[in-house]
Every structure is written in C-alpha cells, then in structure tokens.
C-alpha atoms as a PDB file:
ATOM      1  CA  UNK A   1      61.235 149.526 -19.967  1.00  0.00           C
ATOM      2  CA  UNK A   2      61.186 147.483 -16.974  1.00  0.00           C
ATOM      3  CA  UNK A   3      57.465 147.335 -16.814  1.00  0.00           C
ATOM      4  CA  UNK A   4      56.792 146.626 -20.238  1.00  0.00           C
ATOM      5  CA  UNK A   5      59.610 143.544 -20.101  1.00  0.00           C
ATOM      6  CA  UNK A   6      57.474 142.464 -17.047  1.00  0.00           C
ATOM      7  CA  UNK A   7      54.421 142.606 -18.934  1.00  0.00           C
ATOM      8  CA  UNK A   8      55.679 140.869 -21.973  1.00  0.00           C
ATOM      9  CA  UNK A   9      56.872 137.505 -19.644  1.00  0.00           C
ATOM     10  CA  UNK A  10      53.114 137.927 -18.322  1.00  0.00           C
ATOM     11  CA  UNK A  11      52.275 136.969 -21.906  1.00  0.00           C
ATOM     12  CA  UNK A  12      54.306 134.113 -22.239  1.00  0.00           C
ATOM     13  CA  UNK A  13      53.070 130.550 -21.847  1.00  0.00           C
ATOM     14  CA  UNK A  14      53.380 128.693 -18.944  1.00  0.00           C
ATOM     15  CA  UNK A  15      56.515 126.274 -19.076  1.00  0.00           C
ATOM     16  CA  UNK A  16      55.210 122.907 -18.227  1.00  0.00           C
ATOM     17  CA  UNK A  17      57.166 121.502 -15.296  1.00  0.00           C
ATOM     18  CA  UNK A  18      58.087 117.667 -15.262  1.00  0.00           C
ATOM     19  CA  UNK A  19      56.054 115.870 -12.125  1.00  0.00           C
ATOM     20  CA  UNK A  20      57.348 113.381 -10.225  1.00  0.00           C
ATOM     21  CA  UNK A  21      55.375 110.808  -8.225  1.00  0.00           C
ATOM     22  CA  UNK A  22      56.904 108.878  -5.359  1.00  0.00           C
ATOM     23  CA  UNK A  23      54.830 105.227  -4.587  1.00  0.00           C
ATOM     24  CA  UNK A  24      56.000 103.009  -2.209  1.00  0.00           C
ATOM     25  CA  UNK A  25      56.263  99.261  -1.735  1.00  0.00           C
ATOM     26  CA  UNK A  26      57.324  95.926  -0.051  1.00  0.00           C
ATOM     27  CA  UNK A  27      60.826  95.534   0.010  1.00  0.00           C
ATOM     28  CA  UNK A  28      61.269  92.053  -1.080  1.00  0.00           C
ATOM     29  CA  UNK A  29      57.911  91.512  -2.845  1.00  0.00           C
ATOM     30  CA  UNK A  30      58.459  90.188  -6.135  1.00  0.00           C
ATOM     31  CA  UNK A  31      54.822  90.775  -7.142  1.00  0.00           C
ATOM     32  CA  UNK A  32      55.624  94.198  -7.497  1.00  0.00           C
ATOM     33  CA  UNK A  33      57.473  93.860 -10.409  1.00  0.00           C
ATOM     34  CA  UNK A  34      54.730  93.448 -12.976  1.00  0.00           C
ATOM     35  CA  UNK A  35      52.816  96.404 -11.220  1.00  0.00           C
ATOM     36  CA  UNK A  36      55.925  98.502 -11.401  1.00  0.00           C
ATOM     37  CA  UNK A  37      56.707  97.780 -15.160  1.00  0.00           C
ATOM     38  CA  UNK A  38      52.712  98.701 -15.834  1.00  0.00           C
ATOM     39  CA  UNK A  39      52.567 101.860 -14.022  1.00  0.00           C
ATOM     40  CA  UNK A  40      56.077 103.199 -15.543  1.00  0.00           C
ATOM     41  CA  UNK A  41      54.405 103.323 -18.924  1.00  0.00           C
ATOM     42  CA  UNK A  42      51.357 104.823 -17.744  1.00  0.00           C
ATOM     43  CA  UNK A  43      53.122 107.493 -15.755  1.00  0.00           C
ATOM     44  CA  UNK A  44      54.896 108.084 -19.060  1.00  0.00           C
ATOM     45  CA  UNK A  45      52.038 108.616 -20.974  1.00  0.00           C
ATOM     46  CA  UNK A  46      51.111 111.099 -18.468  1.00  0.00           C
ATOM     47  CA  UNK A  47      54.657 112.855 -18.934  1.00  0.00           C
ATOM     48  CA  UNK A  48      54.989 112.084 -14.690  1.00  0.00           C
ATOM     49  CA  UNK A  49      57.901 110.672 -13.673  1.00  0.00           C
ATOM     50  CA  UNK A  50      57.677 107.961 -11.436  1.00  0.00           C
ATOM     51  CA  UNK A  51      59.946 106.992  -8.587  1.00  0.00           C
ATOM     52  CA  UNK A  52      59.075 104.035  -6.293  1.00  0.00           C
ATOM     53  CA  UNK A  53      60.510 103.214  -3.039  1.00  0.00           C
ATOM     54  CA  UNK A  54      61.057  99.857  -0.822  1.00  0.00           C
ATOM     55  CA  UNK A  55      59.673  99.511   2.966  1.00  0.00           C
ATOM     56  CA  UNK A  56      58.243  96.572   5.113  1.00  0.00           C
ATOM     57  CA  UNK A  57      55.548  95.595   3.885  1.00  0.00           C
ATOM     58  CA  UNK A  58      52.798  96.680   5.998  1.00  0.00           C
ATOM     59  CA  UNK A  59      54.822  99.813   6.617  1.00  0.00           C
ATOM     60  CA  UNK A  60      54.623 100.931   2.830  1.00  0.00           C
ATOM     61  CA  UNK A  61      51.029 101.035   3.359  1.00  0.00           C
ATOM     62  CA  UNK A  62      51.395 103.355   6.193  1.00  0.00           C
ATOM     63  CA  UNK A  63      53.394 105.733   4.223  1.00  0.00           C
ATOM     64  CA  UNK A  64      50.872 106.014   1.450  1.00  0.00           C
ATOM     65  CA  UNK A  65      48.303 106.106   3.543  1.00  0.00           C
ATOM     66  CA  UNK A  66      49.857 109.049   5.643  1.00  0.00           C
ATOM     67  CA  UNK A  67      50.780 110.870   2.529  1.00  0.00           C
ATOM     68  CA  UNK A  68      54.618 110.793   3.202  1.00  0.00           C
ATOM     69  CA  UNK A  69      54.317 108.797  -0.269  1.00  0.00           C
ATOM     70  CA  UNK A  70      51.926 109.787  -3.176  1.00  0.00           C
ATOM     71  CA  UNK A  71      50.673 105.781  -3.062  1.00  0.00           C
ATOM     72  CA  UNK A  72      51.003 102.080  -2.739  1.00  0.00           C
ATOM     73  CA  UNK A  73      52.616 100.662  -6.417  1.00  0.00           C
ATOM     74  CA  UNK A  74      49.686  97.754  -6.321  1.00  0.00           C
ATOM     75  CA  UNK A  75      47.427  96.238  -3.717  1.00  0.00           C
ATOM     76  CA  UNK A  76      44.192  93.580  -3.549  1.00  0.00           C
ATOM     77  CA  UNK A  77      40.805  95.254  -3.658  1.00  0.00           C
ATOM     78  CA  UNK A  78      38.900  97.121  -0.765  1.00  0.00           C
ATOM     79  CA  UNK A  79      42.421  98.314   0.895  1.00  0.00           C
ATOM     80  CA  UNK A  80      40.852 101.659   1.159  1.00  0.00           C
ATOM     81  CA  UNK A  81      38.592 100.762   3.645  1.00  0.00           C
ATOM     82  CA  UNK A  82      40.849 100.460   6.235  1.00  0.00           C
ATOM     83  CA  UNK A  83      43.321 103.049   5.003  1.00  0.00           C
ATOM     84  CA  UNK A  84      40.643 106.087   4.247  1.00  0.00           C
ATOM     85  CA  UNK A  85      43.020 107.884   2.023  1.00  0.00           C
ATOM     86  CA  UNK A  86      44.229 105.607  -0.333  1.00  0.00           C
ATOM     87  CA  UNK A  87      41.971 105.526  -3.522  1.00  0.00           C
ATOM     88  CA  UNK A  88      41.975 102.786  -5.732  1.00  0.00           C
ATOM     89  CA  UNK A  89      42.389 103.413  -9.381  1.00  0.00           C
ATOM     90  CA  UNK A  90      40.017 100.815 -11.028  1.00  0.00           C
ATOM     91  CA  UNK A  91      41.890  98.685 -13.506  1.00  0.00           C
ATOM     92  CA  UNK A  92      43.750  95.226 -12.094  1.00  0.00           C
ATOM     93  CA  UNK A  93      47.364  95.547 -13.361  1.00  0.00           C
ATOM     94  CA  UNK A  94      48.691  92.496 -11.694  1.00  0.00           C
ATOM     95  CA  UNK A  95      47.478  89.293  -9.263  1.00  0.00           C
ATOM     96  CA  UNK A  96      48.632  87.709  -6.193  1.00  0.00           C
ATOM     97  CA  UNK A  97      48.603  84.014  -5.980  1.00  0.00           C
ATOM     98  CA  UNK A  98      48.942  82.834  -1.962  1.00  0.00           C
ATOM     99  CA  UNK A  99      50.468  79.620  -1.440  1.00  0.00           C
ATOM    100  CA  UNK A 100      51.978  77.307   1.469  1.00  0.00           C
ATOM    101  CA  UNK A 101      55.975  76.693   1.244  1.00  0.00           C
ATOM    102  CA  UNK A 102      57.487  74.557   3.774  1.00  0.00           C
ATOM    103  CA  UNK A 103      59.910  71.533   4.342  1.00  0.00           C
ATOM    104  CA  UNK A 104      57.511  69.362   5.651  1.00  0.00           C
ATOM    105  CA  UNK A 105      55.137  67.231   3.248  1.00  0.00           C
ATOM    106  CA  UNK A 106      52.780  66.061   5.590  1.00  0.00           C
ATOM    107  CA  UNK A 107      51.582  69.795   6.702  1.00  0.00           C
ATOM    108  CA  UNK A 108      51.167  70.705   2.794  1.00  0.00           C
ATOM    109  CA  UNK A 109      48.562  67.759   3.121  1.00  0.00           C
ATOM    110  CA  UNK A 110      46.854  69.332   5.760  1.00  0.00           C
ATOM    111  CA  UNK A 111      47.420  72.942   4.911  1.00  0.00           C
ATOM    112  CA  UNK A 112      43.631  73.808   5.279  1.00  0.00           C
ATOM    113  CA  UNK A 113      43.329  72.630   8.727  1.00  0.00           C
ATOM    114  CA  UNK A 114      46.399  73.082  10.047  1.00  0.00           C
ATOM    115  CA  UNK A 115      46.849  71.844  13.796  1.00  0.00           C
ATOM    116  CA  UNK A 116      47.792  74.382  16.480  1.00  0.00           C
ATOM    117  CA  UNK A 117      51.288  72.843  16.815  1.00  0.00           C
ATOM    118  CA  UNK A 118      52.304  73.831  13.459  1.00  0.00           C
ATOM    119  CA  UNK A 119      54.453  77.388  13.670  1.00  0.00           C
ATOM    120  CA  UNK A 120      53.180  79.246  10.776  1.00  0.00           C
ATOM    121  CA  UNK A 121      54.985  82.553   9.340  1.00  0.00           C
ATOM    122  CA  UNK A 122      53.363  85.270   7.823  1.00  0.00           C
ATOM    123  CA  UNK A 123      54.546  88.886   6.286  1.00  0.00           C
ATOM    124  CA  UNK A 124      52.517  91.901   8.421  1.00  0.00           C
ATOM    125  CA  UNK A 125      50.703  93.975   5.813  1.00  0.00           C
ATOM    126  CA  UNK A 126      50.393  91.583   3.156  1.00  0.00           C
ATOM    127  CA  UNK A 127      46.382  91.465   3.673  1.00  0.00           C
ATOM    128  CA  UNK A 128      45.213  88.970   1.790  1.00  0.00           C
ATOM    129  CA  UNK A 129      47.601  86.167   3.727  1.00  0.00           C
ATOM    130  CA  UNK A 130      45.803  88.204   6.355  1.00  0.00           C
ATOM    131  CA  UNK A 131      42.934  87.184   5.147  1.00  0.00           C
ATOM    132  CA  UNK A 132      43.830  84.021   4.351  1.00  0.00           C
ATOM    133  CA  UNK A 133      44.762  83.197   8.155  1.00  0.00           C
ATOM    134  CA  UNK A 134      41.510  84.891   9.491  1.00  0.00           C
ATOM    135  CA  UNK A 135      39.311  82.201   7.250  1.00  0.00           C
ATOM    136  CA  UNK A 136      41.582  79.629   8.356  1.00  0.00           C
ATOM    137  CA  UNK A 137      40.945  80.016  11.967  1.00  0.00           C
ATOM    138  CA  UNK A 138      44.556  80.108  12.164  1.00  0.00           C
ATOM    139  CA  UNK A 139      46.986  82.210  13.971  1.00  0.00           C
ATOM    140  CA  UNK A 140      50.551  83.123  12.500  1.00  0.00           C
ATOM    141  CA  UNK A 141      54.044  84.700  13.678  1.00  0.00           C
ATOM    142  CA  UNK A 142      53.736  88.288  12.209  1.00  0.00           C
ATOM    143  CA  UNK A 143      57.356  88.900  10.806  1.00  0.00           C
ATOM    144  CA  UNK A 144      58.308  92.460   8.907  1.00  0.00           C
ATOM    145  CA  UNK A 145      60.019  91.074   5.716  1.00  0.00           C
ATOM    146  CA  UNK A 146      60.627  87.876   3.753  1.00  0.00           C
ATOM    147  CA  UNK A 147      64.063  87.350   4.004  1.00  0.00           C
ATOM    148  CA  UNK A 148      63.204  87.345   8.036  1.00  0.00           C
ATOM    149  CA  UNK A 149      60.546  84.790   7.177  1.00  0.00           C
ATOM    150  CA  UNK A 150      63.096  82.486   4.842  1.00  0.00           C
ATOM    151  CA  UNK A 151      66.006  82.574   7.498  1.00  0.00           C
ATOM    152  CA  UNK A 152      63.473  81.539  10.207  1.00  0.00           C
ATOM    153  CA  UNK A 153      62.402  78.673   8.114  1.00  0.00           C
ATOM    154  CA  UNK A 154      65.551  77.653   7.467  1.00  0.00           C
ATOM    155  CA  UNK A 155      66.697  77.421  11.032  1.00  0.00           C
ATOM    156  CA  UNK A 156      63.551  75.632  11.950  1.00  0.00           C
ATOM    157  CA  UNK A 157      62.293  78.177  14.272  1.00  0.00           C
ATOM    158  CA  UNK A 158      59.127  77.647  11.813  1.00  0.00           C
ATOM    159  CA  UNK A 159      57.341  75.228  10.571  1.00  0.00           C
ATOM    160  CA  UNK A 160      55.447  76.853   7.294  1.00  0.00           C
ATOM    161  CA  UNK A 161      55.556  80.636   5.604  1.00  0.00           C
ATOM    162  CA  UNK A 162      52.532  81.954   3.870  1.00  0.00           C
ATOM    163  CA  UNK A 163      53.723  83.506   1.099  1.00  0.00           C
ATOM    164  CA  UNK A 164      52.739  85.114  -2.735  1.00  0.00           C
ATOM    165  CA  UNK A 165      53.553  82.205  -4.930  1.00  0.00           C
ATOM    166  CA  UNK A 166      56.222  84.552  -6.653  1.00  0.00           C
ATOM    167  CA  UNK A 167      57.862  85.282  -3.872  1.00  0.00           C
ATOM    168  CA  UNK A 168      58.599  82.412  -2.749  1.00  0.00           C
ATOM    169  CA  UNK A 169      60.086  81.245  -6.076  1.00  0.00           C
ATOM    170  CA  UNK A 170      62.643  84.115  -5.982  1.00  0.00           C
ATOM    171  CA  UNK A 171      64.067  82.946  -2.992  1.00  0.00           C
ATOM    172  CA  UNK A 172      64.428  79.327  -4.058  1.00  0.00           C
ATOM    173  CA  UNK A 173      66.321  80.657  -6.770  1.00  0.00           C
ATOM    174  CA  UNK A 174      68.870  82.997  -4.691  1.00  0.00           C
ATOM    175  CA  UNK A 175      68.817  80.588  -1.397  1.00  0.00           C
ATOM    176  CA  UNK A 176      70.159  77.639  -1.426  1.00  0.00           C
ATOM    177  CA  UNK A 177      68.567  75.717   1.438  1.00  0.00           C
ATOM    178  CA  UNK A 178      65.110  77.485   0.579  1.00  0.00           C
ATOM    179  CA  UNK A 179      65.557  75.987  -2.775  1.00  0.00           C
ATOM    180  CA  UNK A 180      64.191  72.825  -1.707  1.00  0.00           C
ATOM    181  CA  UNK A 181      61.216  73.630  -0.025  1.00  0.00           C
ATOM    182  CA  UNK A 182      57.726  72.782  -1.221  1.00  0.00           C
ATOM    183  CA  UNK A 183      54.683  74.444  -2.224  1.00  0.00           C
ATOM    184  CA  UNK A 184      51.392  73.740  -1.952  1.00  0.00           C
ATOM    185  CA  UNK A 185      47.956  74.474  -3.821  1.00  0.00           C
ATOM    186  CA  UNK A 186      46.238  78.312  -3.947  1.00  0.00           C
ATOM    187  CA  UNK A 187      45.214  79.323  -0.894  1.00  0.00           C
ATOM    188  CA  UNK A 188      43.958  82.711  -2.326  1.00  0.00           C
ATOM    189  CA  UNK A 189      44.404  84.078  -5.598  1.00  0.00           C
ATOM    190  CA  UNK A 190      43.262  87.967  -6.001  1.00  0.00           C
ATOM    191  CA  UNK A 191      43.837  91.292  -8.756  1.00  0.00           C
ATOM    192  CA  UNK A 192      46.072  93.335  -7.531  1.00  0.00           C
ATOM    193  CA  UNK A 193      45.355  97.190  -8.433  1.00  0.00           C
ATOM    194  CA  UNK A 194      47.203 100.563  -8.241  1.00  0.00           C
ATOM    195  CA  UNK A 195      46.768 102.855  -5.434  1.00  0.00           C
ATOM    196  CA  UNK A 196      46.811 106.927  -4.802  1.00  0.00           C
ATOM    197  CA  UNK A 197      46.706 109.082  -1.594  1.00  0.00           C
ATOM    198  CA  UNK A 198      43.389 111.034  -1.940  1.00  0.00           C
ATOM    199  CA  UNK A 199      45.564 114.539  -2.852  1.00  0.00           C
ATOM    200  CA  UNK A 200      46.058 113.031  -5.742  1.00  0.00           C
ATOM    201  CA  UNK A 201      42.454 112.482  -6.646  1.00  0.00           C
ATOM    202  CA  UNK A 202      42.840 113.925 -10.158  1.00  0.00           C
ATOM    203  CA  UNK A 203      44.526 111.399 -11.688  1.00  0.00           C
ATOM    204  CA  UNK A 204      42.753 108.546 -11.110  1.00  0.00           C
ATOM    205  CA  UNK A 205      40.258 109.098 -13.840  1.00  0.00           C
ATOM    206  CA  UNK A 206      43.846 109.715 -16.238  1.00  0.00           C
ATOM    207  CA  UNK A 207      45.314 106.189 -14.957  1.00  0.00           C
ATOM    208  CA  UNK A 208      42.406 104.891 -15.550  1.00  0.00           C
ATOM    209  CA  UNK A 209      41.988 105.721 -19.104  1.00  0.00           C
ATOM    210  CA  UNK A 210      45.586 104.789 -20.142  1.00  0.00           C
ATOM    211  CA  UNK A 211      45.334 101.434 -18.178  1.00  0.00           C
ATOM    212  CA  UNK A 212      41.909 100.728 -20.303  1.00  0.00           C
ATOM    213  CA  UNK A 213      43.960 101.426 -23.437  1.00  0.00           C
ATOM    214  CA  UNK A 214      46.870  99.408 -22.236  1.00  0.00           C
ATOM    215  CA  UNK A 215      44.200  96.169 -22.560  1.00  0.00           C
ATOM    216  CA  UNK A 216      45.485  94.313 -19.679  1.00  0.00           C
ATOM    217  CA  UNK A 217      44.740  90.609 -19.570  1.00  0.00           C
ATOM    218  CA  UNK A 218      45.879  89.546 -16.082  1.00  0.00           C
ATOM    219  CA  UNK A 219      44.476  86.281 -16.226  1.00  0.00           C
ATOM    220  CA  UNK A 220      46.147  85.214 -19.464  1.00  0.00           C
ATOM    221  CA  UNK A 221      48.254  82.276 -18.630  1.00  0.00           C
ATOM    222  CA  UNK A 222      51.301  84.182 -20.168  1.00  0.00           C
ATOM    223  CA  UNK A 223      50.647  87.694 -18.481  1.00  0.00           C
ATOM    224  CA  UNK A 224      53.731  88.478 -16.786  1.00  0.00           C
ATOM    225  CA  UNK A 225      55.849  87.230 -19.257  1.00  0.00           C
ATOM    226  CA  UNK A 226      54.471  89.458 -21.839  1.00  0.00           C
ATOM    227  CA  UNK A 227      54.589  92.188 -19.374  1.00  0.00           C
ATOM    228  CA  UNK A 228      58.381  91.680 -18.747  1.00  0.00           C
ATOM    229  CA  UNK A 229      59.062  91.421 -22.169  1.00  0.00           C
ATOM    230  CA  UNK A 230      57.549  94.086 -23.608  1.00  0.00           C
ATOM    231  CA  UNK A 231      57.804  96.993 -21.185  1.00  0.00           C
ATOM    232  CA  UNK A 232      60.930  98.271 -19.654  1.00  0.00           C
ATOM    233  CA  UNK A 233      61.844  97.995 -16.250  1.00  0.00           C
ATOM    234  CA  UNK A 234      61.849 100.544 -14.096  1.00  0.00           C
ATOM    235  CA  UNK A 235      65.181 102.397 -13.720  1.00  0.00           C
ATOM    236  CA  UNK A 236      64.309 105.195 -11.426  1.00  0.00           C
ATOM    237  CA  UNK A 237      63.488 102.351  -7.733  1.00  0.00           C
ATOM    238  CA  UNK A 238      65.096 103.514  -4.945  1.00  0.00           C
ATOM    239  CA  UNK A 239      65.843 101.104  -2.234  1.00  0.00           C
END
C-alpha cells in the first residue's frame, strides 16, 4: 500500500515554489527609486518575488558582484567589466543625471576646471562621478554615503559634492541648511540598467523580454513621474 501511495505522489505535478530574489543597492540613492518601482513589476510578471536591500554605495556592488546578493537594482553601462560577474540585462530602466551642488557661486562658474584648492566630495562606487572626476583631471574626498557627504558640506569641511541630480534634491528637501545650496549644469548624464550575478544567467533573456514590453521611454521629459504614478512602490526594501 505504501509503495503504491509512493508511486502515486511520483505522478503528481510538481508544486511550483515562489522565488525570491535579493538585489542590493545604495543606501541613500534616490535614483534607485525609479529602478526599483520598474523591476518590482517585472519580477512580478515573472511570479519572483523581489526583495532589495540598502549598503554603501560602492559596497552594494561588492555584494552583487560576490554573489552574497543575486544583483545590483540599476547601474550605468559597462559595470561588468570591472565586476566579471555581474551581467547586464539590456534594457535602460532609469538615468543618472551628475551635477555640482555647493554653497559657493563662483566654483559652479568654474566647475569644469576646478582649481586644486577647491575640496571636492564624492560618493565611492558611484562610477560615473568616478568617471566624471577622472575626465576632469580632478581629485575628490572618497566618502561612503551621502548623508556623510551633506554633513561635511554643511560644516565646511568641503567645498563642493558631486552628486546624482536627484539626490541632491532629496536632501534639500529633508535638510535644512542643504536646502540652500546650488546646483550647477550636467556634468554627465547616463542610462542606468539592471544588473544580475552570472548564476542567474537565465533570466536575463526573461527581464529582457518583459522590460521590451514594458516600452520604457527614459528620456521622456515626464519619465519618472509616470513611473511613480503608475507602478507601485516597492513594499518588500529592507534597510
């Protein structure tokens, strides 16, 4: 009886079992919003769940990159070629805009050749400020997180923070000495795009289809705003 009860489970079909991804990200960086609210609905449609984390910045790369997390929630192109196992699923789902916020109007003036005596912040691991810096001929105070960078401003141990345009407008909102600092023009303005530690290879093609479908337009003027409207949060971050 035993046997044939055995035999008869054999036969049944498989129960599908919920997934669960785990991506990380900058604690602090705004950006990440938009990419978050994109990649809940496409994890939906792929019946995973998603759950996203917060680290330093250039620490969240680490973790994806060392498979402690299954990926990075969104990042500018070519990443993967200094983190070999991240893999880049090939549809922008967001943009970073790079811009100059300081006290001081004269250095916005001059924010493309800025003189050595000039103390410039920057976030570690936000690469395209990396970038940015590198064209520049410039050199920067690596700090690990915004709120460092803001408080250092604010006490005038710094003259200037690099910084994603939209970060830098949530703190103006929240602080109220950063609230009257000054930004200046784009220094760099790049897509931002989802990425996947390689053991997770076999859903890139998936994301990629549903992210097609989705039609994103991230250089419509009114992108984010549509974004936040019509697609819920995420309600599953973990700080």
């Amino acid at each position: 009886m035993k046997i044939l009860l055995v035999f008869f489970l054999l036969l049944l079909p498989k129960l599908s079992v919920a997934k669960t991804i785990t991506l990380s990200r900058g604690h602090d960086a705004t950006v990440q919003s938009v990419s978050e609210s994109v990649l809940l609905k496409a994890y939906q449609d792929l019946g995973i769940n998603l759950t996203i984390i917060h680290a330093p910045v250039g620490r969240s790369l680490l973790l994806a990159n060392n498979g402690e997390v299954d990926g990075e929630v969104s990042r500018i192109t070519n990443v993967e070629n200094q983190y070999k196992n991240l893999i880049r699923v090939p549809v922008a789902i967001n943009y970073v805009d790079i811009r100059m916020f300081t006290y001081n109007k004269k250095l916005l003036s001059h924010e493309k050749n800025i003189s050595s005596f000039y103390r410039i912040g920057c976030i570690k691991g936000v690469v395209l400020v990396e970038k940015i810096i590198s064209k520049l001929n410039e050199t920067c105070h690596s700090l690990t997180g915004f709120k460092q960078a803001i408080d250092m401003l604010n006490k005038n141990k710094l003259d200037a923070l690099i910084l994603p345009l939209s970060v830098g407008l949530h703190f103006k909102k929240i602080d109220s000495q950063f609230f009257h600092s000054i930004y200046g023009k784009t220094l760099g303005k790049e897509p931002l795009f989802h990425y996947l530690h390689k053991k997770h290879h076999e859903l890139v093609p998936k994301l990629t289809h549903i992210l097609n479908n989705m039609a994103l337009d991230i250089n419509a003027e009114s992108y984010r705003e549509t974004i936040n409207k019509t697609l819920v949060n995420p309600s599953t971050i973990r700080q």
